[in-house]
N, C-alpha and C. Protein backbone atom coordinates (compact mmCIF):
# COMPACT_ATOMS: atom_id res chain seq x y z
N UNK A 1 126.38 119.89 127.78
CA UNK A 1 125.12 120.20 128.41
C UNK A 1 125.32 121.40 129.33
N UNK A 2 124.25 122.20 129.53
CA UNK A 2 123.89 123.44 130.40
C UNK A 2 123.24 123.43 131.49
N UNK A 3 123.45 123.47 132.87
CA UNK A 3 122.73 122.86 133.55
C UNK A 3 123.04 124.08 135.00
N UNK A 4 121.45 124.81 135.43
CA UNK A 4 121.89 125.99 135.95
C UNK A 4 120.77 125.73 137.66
N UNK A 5 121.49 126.04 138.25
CA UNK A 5 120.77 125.55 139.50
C UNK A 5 120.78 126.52 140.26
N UNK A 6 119.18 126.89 140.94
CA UNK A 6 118.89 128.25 141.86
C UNK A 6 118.40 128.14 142.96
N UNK A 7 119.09 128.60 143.89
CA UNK A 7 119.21 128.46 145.52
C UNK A 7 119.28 129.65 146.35
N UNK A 8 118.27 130.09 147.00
CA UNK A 8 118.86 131.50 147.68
C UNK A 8 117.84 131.28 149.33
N UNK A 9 117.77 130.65 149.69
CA UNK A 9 117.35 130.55 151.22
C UNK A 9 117.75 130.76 151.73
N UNK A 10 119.91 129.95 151.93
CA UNK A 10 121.10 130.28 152.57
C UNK A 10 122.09 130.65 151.56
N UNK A 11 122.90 131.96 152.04
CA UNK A 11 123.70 132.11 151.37
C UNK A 11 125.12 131.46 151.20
N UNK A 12 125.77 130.42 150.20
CA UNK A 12 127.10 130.14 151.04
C UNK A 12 127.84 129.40 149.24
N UNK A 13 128.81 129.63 149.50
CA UNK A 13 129.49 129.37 148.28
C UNK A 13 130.34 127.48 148.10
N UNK A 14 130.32 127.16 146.94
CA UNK A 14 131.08 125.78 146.51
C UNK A 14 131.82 125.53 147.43
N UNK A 15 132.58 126.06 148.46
CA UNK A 15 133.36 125.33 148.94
C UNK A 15 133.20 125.19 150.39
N UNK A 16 131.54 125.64 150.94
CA UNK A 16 131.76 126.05 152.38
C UNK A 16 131.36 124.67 152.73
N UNK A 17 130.97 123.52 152.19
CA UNK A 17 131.21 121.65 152.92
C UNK A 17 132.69 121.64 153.66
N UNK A 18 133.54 122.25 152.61
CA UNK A 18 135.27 121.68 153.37
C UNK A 18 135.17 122.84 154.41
N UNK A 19 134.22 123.86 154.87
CA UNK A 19 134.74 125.12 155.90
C UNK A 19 133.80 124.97 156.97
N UNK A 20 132.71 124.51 156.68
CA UNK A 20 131.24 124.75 157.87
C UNK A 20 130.42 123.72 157.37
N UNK A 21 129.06 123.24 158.15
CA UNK A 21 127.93 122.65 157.84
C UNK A 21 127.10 123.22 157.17
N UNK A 22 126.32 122.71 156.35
CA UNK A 22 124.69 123.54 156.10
C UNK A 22 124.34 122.57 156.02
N UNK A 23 122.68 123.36 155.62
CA UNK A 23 121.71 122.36 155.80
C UNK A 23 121.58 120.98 154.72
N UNK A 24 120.69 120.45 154.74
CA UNK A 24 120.62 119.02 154.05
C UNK A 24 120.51 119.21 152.56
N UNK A 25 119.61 120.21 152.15
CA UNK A 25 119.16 121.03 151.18
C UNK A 25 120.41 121.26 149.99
N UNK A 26 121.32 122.33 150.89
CA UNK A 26 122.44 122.77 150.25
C UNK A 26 123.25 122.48 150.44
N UNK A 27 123.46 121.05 150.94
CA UNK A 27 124.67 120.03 151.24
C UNK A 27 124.34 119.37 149.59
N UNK A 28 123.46 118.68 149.70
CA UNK A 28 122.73 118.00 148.24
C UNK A 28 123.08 118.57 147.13
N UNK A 29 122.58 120.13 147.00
CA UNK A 29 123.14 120.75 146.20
C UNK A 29 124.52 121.25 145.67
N UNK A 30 125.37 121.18 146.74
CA UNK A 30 126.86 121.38 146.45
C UNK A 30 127.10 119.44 145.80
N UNK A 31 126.55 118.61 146.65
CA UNK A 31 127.39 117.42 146.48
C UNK A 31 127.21 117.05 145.12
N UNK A 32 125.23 117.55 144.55
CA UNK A 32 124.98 116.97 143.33
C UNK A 32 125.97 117.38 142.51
N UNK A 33 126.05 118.94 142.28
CA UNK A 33 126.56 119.52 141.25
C UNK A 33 128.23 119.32 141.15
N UNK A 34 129.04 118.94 142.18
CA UNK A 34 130.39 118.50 142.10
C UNK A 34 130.19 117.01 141.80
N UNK A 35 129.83 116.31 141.86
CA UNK A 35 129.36 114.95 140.94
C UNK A 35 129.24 115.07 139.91
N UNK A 36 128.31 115.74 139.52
CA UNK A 36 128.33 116.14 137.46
C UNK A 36 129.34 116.21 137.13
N UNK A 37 129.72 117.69 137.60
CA UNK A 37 131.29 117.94 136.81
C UNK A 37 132.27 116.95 136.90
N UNK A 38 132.66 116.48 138.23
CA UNK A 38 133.34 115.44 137.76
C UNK A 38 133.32 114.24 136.97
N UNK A 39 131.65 113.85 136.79
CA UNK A 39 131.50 113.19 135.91
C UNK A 39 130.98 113.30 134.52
N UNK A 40 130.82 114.59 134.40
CA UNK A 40 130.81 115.14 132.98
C UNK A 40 131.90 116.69 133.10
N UNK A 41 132.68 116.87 132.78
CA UNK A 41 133.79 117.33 132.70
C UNK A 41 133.75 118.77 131.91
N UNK A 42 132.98 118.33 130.56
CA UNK A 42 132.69 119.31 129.27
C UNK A 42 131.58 120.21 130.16
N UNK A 43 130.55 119.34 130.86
CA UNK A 43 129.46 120.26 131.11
C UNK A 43 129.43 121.43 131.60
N UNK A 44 128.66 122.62 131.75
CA UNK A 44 128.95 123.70 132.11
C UNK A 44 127.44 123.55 133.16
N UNK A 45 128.06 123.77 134.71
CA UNK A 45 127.43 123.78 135.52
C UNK A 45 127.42 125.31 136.39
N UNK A 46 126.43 125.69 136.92
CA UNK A 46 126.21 127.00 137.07
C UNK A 46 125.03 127.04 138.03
N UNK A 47 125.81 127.56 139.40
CA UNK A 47 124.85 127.55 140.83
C UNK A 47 124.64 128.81 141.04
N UNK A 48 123.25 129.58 140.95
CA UNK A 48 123.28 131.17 141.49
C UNK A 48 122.26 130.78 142.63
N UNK A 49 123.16 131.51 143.86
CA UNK A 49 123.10 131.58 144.90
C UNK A 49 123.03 133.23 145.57
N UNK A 50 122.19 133.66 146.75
CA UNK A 50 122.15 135.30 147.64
C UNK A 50 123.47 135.08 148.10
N UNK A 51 124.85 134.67 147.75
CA UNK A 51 125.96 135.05 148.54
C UNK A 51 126.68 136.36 148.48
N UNK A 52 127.13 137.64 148.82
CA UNK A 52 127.24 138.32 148.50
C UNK A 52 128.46 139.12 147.52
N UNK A 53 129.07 138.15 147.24
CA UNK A 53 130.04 138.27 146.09
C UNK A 53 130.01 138.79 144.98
N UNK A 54 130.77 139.61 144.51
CA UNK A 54 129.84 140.25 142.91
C UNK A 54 130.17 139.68 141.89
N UNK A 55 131.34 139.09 142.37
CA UNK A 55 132.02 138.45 141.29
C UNK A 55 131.56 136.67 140.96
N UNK A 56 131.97 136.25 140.00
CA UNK A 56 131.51 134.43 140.10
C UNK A 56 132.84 133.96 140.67
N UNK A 57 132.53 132.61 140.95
CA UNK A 57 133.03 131.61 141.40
C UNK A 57 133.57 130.25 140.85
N UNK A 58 134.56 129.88 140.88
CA UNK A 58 134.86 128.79 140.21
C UNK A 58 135.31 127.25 141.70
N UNK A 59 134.26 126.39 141.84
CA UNK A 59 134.36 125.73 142.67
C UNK A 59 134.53 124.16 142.19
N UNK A 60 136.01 123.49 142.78
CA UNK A 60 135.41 122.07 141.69
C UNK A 60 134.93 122.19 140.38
N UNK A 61 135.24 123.00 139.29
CA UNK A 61 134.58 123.22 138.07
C UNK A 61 133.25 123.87 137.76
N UNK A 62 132.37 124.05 139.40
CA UNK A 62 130.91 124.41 139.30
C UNK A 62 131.33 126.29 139.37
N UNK A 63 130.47 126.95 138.57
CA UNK A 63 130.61 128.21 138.66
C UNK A 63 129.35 128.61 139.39
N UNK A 64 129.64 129.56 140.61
CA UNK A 64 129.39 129.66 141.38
C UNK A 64 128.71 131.34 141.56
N UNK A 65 127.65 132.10 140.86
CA UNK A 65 127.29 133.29 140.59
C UNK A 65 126.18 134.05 141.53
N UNK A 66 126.08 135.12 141.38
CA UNK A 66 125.05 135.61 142.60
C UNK A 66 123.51 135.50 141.90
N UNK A 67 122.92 136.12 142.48
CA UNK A 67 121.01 135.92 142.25
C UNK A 67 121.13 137.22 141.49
N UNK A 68 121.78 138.41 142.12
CA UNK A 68 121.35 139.67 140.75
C UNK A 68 122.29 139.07 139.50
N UNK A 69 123.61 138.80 139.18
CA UNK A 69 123.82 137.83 138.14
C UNK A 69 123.14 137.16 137.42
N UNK A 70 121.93 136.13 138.41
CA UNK A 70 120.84 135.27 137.54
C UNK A 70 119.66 136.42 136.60
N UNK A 71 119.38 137.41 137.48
CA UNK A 71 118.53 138.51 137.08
C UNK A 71 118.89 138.98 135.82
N UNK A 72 120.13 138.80 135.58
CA UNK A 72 121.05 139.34 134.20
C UNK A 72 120.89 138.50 133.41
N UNK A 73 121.50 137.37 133.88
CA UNK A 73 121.94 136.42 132.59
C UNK A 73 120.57 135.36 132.03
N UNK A 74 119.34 135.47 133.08
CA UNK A 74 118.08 134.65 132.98
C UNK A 74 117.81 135.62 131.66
N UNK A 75 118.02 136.63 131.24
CA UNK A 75 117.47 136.99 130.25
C UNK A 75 118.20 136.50 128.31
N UNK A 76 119.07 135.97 129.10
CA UNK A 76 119.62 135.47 127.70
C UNK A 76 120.24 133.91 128.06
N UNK A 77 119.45 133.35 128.84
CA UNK A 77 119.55 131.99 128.83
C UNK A 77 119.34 131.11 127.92
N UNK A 78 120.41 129.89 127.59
CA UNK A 78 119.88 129.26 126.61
C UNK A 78 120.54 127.29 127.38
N UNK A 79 119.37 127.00 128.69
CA UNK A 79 120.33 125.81 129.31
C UNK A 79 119.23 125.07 128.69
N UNK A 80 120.49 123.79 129.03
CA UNK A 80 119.20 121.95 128.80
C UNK A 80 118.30 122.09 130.19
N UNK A 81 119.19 122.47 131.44
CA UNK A 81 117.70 121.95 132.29
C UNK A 81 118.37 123.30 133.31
N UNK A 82 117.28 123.90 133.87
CA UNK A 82 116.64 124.59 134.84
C UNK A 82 116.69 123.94 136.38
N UNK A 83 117.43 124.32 137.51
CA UNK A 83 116.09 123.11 138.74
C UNK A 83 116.86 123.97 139.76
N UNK A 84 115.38 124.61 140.57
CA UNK A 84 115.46 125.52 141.09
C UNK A 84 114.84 124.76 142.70
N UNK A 85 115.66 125.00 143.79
CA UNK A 85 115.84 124.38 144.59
C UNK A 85 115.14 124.87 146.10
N UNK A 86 113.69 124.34 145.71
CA UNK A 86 112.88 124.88 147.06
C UNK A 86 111.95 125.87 146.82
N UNK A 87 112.44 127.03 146.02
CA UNK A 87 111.67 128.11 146.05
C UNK A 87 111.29 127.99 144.02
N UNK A 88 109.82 129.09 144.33
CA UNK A 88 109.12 129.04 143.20
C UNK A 88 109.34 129.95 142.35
N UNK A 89 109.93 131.14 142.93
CA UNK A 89 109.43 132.46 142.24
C UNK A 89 110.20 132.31 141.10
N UNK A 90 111.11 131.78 141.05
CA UNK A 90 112.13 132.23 139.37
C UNK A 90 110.67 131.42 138.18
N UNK A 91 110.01 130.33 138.83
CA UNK A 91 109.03 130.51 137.72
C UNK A 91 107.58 131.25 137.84
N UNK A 92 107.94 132.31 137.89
CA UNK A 92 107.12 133.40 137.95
C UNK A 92 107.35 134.37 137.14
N UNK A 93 108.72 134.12 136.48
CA UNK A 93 109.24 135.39 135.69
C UNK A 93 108.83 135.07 134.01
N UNK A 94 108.30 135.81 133.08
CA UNK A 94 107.94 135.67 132.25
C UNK A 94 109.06 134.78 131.09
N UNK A 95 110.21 134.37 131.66
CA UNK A 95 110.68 133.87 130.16
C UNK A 95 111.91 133.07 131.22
N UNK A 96 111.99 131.94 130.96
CA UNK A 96 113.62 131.20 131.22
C UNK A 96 113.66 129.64 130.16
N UNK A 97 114.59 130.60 129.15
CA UNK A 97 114.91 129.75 128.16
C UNK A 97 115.83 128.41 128.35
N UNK A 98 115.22 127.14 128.49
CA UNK A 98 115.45 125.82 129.29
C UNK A 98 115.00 125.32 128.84
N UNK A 99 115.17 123.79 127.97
CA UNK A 99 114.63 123.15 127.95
C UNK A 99 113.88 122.37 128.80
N UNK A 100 114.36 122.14 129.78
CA UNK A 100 113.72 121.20 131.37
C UNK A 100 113.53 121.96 132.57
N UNK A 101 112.73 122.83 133.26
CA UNK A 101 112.70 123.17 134.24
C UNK A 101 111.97 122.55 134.95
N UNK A 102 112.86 122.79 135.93
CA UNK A 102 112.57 121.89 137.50
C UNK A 102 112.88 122.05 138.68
N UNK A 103 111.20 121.80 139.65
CA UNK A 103 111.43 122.56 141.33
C UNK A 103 111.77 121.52 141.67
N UNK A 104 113.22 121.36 142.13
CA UNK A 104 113.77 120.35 143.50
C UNK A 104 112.91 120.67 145.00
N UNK A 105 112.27 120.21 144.99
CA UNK A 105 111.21 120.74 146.40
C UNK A 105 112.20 119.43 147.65
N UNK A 106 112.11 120.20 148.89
CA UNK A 106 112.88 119.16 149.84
C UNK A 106 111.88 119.58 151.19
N UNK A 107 110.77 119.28 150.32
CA UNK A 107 109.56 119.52 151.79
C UNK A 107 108.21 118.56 151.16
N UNK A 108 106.90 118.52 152.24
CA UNK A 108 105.73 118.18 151.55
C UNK A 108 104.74 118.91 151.53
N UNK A 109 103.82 119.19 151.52
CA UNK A 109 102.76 120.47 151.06
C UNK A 109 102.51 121.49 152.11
N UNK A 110 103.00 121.19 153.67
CA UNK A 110 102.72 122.58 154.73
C UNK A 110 103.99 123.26 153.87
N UNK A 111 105.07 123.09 153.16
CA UNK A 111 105.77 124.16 152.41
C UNK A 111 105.25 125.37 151.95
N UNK A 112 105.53 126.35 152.54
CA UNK A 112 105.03 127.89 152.09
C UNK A 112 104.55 128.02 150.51
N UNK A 113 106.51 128.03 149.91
CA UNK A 113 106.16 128.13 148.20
C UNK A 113 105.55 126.92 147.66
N UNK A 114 105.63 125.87 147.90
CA UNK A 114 104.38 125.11 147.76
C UNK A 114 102.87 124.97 147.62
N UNK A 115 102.63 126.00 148.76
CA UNK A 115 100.80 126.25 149.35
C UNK A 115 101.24 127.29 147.78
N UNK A 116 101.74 128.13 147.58
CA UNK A 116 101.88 129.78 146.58
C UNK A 116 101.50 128.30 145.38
N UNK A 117 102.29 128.26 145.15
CA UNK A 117 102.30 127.29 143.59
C UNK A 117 101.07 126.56 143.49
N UNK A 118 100.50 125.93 144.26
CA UNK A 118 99.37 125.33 144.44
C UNK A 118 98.18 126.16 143.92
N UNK A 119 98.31 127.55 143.91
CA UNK A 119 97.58 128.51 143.35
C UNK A 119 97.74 129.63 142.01
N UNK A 120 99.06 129.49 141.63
CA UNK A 120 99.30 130.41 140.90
C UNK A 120 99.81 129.69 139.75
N UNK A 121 98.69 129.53 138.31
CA UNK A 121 98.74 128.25 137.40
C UNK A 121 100.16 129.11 136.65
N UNK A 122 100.43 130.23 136.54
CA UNK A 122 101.36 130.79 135.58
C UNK A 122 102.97 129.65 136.12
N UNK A 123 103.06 129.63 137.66
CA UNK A 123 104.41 129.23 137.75
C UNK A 123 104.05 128.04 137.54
N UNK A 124 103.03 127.36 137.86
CA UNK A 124 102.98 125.69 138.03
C UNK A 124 103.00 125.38 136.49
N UNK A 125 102.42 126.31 134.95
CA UNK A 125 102.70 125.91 133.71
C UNK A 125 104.03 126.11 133.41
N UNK A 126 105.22 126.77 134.25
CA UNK A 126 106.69 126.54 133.83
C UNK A 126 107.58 125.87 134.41
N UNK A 127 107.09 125.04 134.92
CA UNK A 127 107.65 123.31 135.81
C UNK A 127 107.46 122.24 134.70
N UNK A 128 108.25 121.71 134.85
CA UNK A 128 108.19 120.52 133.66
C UNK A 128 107.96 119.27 134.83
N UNK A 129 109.06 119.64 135.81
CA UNK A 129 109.17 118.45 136.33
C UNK A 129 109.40 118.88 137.83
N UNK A 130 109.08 117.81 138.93
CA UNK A 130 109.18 118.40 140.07
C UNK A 130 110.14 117.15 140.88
N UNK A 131 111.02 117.58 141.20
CA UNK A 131 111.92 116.29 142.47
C UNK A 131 111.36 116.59 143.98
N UNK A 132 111.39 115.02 144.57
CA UNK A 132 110.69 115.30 145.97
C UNK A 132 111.70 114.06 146.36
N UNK A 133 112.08 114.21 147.91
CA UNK A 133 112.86 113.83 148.66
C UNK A 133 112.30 112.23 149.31
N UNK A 134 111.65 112.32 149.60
CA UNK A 134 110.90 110.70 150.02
C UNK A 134 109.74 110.73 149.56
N UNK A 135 108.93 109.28 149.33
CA UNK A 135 108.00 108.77 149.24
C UNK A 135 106.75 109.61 149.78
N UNK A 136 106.72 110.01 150.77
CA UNK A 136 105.94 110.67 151.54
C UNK A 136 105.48 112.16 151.03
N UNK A 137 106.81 112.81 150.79
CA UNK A 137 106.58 114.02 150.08
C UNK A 137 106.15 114.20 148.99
N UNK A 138 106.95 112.78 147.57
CA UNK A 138 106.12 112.57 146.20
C UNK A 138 104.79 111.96 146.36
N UNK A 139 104.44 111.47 147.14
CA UNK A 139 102.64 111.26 147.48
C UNK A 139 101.88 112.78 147.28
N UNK A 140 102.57 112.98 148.53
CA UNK A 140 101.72 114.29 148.92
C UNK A 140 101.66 115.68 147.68
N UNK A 141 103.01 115.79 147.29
CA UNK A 141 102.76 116.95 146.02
C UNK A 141 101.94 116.29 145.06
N UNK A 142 102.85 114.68 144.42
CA UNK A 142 101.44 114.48 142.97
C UNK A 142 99.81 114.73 143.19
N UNK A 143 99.31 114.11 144.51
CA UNK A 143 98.19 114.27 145.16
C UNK A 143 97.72 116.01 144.56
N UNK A 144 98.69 116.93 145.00
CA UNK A 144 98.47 118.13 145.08
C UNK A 144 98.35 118.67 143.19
N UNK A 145 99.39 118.37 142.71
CA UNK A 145 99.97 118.70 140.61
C UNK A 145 99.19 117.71 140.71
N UNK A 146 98.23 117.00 140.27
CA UNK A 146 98.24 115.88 139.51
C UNK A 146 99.01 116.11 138.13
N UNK A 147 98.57 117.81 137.12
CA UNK A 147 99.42 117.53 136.05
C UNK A 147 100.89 117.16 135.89
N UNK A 148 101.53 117.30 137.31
CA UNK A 148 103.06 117.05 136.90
C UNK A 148 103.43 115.99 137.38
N UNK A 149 104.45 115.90 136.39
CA UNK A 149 105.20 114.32 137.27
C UNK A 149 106.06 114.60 138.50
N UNK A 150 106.04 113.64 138.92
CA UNK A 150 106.88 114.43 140.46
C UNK A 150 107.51 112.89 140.76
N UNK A 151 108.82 113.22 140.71
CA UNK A 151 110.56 111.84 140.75
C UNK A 151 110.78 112.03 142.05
N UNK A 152 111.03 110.82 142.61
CA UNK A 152 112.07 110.83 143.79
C UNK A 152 113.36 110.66 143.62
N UNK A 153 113.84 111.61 144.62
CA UNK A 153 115.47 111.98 144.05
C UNK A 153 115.85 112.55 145.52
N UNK A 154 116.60 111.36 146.18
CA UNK A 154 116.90 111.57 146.97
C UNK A 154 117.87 112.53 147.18
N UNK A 155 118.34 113.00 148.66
CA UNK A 155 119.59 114.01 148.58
C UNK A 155 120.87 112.84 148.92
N UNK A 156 121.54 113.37 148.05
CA UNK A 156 122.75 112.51 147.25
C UNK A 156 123.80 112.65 148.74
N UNK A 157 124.99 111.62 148.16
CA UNK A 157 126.04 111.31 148.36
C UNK A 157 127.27 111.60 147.45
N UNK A 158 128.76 111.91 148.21
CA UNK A 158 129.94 112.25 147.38
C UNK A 158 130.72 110.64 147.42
N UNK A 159 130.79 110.05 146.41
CA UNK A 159 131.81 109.18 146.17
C UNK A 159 133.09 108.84 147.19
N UNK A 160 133.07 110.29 147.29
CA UNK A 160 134.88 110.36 147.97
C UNK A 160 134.28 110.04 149.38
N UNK A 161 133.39 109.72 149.95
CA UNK A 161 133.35 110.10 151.44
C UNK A 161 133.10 108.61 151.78
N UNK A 162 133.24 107.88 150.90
CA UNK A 162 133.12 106.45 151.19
C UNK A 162 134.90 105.73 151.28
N UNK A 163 135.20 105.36 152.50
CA UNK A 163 136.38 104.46 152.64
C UNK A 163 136.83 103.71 151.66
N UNK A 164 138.25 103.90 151.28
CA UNK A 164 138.31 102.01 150.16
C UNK A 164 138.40 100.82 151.40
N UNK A 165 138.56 101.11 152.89
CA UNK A 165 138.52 100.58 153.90
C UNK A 165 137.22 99.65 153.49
N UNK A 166 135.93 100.58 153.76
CA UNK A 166 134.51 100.09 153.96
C UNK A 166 134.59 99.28 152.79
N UNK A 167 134.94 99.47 151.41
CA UNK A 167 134.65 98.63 150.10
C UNK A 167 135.36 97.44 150.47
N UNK A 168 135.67 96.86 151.11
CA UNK A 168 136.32 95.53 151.72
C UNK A 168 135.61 94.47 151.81
């Protein structure tokens, strides 16, 4: 499986959990995508991120590429799922070959790109699917899409950060 994930709010690469904090957002996002790989191994996972590196990244198995990179390679994309994390505009662009695209939204409708999407049917017809963080927030967007489905999907946890102490 192909599975390509787009983030550019903060800039910061696969490994900055073991160096610094970020936010909740792109904590989730590093933790989801090092979960896959480790639990799908074969998969080819692929985070483009504004970090300023020109080169990619190999983090925990997640490859780790810039946003002008995505600008490149969105044109000859061929992933199972899309899920673009917060922001709208990548579905704004006339073509991203995906079977599943999907806005990980980690807000509820005062969200900026939210209020944008709420108006502009071109990006809201290249969402398949939308993730929302609590109850509160999947109220408030389906309320808003009725056409889309909208999952709760919380922001995750790493395996490893649990004690074999606590499993006692």
């Amino acid at each position: 499986m192909k599975i390509s994930f787009f983030s550019n709010r903060i800039n910061f690469a696969g490994d900055a959990l073991d160096k610094y904090g970020l936010g909740g957002s792109e904590s989730a996002l590093i933790n989801i995508t090092t979960c896959l790989k480790r639990n799908f191994p074969n998969d080819e996972i692929t985070v483009y991120n504004g970090n300023t590196k020109k080169e990619y990244h190999d983090y925990y198995g997640v490859v780790y590429k810039t946003i002008d990179e995505f600008k490149l390679d969105v044109r000859s994309f061929n992933q199972d799922a899309f899920i673009c994390l917060r922001q709208v505009l990548p579905f704004s662009l006339p073509f991203i070959d995906s079977k599943l695209k999907i806005l990980w939204s980690q807000d509820d409708m005062n969200e900026h790109d939210l209020i944008q999407l709420k108006n502009n049917s071109y990006s809201r017809e290249n969402i398949d699917l939308i993730f929302a963080i609590s109850e509160y927030a999947k109220n408030d967007i389906q309320n808003t899409f009725l056409e889309k489905e909208v999952l709760l999907q919380r922001n995750g946890y790493r395996e490893d950060w649990i004690s074999s102490k606590n499993n006692n």
